[in-house]
Protein backbone atom coordinates (compact mmCIF):
# COMPACT_ATOMS: atom_id res chain seq x y z
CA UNK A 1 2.88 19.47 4.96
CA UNK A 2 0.94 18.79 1.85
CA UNK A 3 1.36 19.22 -1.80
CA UNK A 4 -1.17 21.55 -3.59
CA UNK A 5 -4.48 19.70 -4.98
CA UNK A 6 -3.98 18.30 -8.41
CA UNK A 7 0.09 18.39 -7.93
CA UNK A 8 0.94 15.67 -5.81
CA UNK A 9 4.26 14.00 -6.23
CA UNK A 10 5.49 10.60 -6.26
CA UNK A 11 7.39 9.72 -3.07
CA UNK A 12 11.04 9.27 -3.65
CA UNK A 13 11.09 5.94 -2.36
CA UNK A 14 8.24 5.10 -5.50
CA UNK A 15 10.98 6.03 -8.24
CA UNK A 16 13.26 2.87 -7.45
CA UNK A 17 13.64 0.80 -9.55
CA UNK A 18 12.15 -3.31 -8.88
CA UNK A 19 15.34 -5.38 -8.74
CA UNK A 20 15.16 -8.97 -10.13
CA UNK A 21 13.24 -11.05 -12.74
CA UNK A 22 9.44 -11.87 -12.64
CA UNK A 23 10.70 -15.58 -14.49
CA UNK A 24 13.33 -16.02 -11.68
CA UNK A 25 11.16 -15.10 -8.80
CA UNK A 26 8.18 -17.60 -10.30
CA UNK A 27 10.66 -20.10 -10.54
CA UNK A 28 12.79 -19.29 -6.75
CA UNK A 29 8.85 -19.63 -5.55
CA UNK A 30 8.21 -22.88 -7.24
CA UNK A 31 11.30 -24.52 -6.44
CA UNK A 32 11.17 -23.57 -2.48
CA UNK A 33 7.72 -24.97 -2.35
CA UNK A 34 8.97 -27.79 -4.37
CA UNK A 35 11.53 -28.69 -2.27
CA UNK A 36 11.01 -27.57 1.27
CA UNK A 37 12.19 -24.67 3.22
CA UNK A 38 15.44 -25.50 5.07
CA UNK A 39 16.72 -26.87 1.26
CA UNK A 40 15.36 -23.29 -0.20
CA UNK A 41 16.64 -20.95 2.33
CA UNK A 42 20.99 -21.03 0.93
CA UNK A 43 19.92 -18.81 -1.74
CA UNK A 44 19.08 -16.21 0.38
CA UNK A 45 22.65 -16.06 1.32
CA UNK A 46 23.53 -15.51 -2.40
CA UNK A 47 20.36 -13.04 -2.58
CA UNK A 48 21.18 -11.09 0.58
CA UNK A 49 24.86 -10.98 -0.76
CA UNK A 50 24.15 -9.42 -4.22
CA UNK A 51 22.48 -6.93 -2.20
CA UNK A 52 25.22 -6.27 0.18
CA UNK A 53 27.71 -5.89 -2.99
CA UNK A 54 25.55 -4.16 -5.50
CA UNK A 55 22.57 -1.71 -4.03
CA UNK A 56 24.67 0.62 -3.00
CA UNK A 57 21.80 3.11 -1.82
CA UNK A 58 19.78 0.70 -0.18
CA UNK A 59 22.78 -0.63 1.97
CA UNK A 60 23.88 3.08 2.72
CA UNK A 61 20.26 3.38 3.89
CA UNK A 62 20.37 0.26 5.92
CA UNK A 63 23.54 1.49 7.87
CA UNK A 64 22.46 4.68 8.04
CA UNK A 65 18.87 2.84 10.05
CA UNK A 66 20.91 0.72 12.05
CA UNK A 67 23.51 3.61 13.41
CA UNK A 68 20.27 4.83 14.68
CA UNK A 69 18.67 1.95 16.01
CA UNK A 70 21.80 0.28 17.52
CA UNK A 71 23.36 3.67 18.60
CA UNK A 72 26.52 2.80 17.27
CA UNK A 73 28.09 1.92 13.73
CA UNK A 74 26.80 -1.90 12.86
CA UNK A 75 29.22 -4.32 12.26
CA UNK A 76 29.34 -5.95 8.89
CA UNK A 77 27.82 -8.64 9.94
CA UNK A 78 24.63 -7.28 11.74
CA UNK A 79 24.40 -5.79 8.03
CA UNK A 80 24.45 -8.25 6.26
CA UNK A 81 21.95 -9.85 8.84
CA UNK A 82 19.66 -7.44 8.30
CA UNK A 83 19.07 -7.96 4.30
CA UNK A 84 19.06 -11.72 5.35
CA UNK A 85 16.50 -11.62 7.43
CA UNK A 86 14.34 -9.36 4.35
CA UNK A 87 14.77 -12.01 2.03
CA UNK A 88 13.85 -14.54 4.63
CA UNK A 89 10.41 -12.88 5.09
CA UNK A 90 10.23 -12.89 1.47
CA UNK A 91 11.00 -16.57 1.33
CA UNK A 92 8.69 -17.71 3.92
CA UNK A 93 5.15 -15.62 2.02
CA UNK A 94 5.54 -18.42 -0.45
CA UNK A 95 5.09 -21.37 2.68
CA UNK A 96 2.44 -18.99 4.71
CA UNK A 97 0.37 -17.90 1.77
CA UNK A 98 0.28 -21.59 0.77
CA UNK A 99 -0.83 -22.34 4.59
CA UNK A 100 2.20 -24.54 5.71
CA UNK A 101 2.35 -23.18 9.32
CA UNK A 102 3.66 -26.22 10.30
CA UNK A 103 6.95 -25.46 8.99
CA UNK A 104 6.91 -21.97 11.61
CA UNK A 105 6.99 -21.48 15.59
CA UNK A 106 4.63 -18.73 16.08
CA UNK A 107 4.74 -16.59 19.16
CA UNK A 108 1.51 -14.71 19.73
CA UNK A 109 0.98 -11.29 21.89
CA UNK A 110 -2.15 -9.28 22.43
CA UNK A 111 -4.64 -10.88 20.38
CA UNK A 112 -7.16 -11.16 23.04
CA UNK A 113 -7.25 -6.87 21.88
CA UNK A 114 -9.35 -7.94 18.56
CA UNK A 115 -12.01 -9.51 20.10
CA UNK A 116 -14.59 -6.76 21.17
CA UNK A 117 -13.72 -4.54 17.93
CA UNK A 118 -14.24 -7.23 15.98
CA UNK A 119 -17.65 -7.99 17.50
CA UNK A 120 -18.57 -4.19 17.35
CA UNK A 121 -17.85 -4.41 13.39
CA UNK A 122 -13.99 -4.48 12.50
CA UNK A 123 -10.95 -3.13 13.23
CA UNK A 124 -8.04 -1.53 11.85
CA UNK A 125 -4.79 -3.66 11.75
CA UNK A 126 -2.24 -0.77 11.19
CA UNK A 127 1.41 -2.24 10.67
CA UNK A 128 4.85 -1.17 9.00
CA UNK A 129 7.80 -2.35 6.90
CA UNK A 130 8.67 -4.22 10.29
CA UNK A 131 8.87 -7.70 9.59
CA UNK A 132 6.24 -9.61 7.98
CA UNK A 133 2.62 -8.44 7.81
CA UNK A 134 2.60 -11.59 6.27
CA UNK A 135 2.77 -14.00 9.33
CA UNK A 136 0.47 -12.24 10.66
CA UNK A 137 -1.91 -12.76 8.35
CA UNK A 138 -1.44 -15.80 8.34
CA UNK A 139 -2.70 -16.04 11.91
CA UNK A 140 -5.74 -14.79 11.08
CA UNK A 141 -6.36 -17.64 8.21
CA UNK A 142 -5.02 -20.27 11.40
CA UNK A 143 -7.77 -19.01 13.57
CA UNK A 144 -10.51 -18.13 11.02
CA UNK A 145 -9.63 -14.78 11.61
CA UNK A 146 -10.62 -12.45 8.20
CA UNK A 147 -7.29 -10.34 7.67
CA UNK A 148 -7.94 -8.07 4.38
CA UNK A 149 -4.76 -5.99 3.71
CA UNK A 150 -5.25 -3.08 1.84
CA UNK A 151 -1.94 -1.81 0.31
CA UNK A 152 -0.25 0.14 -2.33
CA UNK A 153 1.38 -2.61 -4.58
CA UNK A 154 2.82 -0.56 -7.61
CA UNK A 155 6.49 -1.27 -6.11
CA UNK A 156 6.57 -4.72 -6.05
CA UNK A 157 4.41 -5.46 -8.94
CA UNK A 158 6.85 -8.65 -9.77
CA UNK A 159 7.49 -10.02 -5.78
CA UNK A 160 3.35 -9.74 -5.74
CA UNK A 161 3.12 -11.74 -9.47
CA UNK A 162 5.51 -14.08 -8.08
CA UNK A 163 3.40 -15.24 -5.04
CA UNK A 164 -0.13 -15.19 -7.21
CA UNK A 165 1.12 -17.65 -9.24
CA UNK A 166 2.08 -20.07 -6.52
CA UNK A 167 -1.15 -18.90 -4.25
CA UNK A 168 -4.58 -17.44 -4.52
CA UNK A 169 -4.23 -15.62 -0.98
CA UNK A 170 -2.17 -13.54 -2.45
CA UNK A 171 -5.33 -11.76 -3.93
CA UNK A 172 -6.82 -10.72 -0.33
CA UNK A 173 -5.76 -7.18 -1.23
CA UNK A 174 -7.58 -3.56 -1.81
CA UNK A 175 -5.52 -1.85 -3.66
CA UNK A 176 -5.02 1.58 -2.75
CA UNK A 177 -2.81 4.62 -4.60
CA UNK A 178 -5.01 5.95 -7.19
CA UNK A 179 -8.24 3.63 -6.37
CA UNK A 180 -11.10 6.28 -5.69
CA UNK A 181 -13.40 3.39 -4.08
CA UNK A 182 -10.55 2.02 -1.88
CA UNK A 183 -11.69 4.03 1.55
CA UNK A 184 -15.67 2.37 0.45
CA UNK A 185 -14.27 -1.06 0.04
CA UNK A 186 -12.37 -0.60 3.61
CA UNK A 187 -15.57 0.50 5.17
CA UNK A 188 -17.18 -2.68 3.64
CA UNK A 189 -14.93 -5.06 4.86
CA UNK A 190 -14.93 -3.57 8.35
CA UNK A 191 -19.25 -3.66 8.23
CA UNK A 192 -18.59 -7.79 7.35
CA UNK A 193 -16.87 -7.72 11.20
CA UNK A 194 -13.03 -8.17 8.94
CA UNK A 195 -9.89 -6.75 10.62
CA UNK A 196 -8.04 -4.49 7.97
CA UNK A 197 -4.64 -4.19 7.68
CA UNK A 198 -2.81 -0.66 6.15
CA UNK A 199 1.26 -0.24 6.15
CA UNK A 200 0.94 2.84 7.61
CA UNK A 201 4.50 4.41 7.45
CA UNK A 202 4.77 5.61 3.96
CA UNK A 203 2.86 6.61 0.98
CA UNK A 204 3.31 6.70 -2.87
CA UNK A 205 1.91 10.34 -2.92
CA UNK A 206 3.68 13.05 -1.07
CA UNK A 207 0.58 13.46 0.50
CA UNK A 208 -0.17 15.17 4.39
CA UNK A 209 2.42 13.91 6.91
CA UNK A 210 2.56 14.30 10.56
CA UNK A 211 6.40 15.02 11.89
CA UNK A 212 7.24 13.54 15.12
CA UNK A 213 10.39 12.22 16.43
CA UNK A 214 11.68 8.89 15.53
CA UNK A 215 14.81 6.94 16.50
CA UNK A 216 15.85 10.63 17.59
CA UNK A 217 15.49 12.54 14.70
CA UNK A 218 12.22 13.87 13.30
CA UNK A 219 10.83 11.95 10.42
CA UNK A 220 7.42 12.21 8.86
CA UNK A 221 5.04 9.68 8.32
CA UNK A 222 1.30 9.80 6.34
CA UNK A 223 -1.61 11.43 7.88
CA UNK A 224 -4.00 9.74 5.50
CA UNK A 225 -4.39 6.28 7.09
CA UNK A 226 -5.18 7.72 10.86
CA UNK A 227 -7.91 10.29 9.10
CA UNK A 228 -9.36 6.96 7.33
CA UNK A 229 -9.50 5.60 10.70
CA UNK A 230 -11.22 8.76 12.25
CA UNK A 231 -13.66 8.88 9.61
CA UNK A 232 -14.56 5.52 9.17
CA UNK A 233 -15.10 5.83 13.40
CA UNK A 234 -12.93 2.86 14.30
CA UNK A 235 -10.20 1.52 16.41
CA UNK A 236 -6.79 1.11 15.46
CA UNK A 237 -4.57 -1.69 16.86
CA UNK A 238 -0.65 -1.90 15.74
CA UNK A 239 0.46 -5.13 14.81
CA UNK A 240 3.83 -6.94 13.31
CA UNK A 241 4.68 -10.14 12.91
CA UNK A 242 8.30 -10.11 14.03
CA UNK A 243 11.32 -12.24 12.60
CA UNK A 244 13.31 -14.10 15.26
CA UNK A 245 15.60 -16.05 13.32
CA UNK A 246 15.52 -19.69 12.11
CA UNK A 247 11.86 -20.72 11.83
CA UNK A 248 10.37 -18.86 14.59
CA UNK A 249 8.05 -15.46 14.10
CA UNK A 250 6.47 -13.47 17.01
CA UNK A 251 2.97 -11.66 15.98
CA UNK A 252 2.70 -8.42 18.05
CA UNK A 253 -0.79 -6.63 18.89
CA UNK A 254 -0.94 -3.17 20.50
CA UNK A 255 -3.57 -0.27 21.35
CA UNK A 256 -2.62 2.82 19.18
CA UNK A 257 -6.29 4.38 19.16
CA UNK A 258 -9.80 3.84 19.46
CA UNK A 259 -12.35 6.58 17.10
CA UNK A 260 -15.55 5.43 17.78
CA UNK A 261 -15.91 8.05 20.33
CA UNK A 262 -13.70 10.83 19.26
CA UNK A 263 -15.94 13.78 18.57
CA UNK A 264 -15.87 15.42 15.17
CA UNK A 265 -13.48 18.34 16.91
CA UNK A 266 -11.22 16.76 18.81
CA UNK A 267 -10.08 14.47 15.48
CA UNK A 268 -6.93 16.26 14.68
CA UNK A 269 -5.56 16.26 18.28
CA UNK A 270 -6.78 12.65 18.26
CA UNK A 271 -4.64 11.95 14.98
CA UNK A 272 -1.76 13.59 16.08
CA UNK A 273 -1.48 11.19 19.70
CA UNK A 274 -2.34 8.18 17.48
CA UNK A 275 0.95 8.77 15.13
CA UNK A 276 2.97 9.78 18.42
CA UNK A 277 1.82 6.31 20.09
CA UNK A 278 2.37 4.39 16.39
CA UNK A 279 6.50 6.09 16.04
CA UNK A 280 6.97 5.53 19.38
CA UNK A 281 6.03 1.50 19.34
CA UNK A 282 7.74 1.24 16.29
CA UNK A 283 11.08 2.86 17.43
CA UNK A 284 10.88 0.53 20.35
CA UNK A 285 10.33 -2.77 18.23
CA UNK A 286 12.97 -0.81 16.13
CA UNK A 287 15.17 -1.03 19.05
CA UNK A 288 14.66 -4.54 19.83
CA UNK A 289 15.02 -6.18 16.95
CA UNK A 290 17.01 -3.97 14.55
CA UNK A 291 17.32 -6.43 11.52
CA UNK A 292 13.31 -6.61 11.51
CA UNK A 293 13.14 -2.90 9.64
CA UNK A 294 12.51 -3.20 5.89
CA UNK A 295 12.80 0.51 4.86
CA UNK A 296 15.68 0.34 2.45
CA UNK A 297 16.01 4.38 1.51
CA UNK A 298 16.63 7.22 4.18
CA UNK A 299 13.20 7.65 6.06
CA UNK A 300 14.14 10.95 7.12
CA UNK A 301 14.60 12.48 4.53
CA UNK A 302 12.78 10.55 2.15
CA UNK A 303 15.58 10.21 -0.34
């Protein structure tokens, strides 16, 4: 369903507010890098606790996720897990932008799939608000890997100061929303044989959406990065990078769709399977590790 030309919307999800000072978060970043992780990582208690106490929509949200997820209620606990293990992602951008991977275990899956797209000039990296895009990433800058991520960043204008000012690979972002030249800039990068990574479950537009069933209800998710993907003529591979707990990360790589030989009419049928195969890896990733899903409103309805 799409708003008419000239009349989009913002997305619900656009209109909350940024919790937390710019000052603060520069000087959270400094100290952790400053002093270490492990010494660092107690304020996320006190982080994921304000949270737990005072965002009363977001933790509604959160249950409402993890009902679904778990198939039963979550205990108090598994919530409160669950906005931990957000601001430990959080935490740990400021050590992987700044290249400490020494400080992470690292589990890698499937990343034998980027090596003959990459050859054949780029690929398209297509994760979520599952875990951290950052870690994986970061495996790209481990292995000489090019990862460009191309993302709307109006919503967390002050997380995304935060980590410029304590790293420049931070910057390694085309900025998408309102940018007319974004989709030339992604076909530029792809040409230089870089993999390009889009968080392709939401969008700050209420723009096209594709409704499919997800976690066993239908929910709707953004038609616009698959028809980039069509048009631009390349393959799609699903990635996360996957928060275990203490130190350790898994990166995940998965088939969703390859373009290059999808004729001009068979696109939308091609589009449609693509966001099938994308909901249904996520739900499953969903399903295994629960406390990895960092949509805090109700994806379902979009409220």
């Amino acid at each position: 369903m799409s708003a008419p030309a000239g009349q989009l919307r913002a997305a619900p999800w656009t209109e909350r507010r940024e919790r937390g000072s710019l000052a603060l978060l520069r000087l959270m970043a400094h100290f952790s890098l400053r002093v270490g992780r492990g010494p660092g990582r107690p304020i996320l208690y006190a982080i994921a606790a304000y949270y737990f106490l005072f965002a009363p929509r977001a933790v509604r949200a959160a249950r409402a996720y993890l009902t679904r997820a778990l198939g039963r209620a979550p205990r108090p606990a598994e919530r409160f897990a669950h906005l931990l293990s957000f601001a430990t992602t959080i935490h740990d951008r400021v050590f992987l932008l700044n290249d400490r991977f020494d400080l992470f275990e690292i589990e890698v899956r499937g990343e034998e799939l980027l090596a003959e797209p990459l050859a054949a000039g780029g690929v398209l990296l297509f994760g979520a608000h599952l875990g951290s895009f950052e870690v994986a990433r970061a495996i790209g800058r481990r292995a000489a890997l090019p990862v460009v991520m191309a993302a709307h960043t109006d919503n967390a204008r002050k997380i995304n100061a935060a980590l410029a000012a304590v790293s420049a690979a931070s910057s390694e972002v085309v900025a998408l929303g309102d940018n007319p030249l974004a989709l030339l800039e992604v076909q530029r990068r792809l040409e230089q044989g870089v993999a390009v990574g889009i968080l392709a479950d939401r969008t700050p537009r209420e723009q096209s959406t594709e409704t499919v069933r997800f976690l066993g209800a239908p929910a709707r998710f953004p038609t616009g990065p698959f028809r980039a993907a069509a048009a631009l003529g390349r393959p799609v591979v699903f990635m996360a990078g996957l928060y275990l707990g203490a130190n350790r990360y898994r990166v995940v790589f998965e088939p969703l769709a390859d373009f290059r030989t999808v004729p001009r009419a068979a696109r939308e049928s091609a589009v449609r399977e693509a966001i099938e195969r994308y909901a249904a890896v996520l739900e499953r990733l969903c399903r295994e590790h629960p406390d990895n899903w960092f949509n805090f409103y109700d994806f379902w309805t979009g409220a």
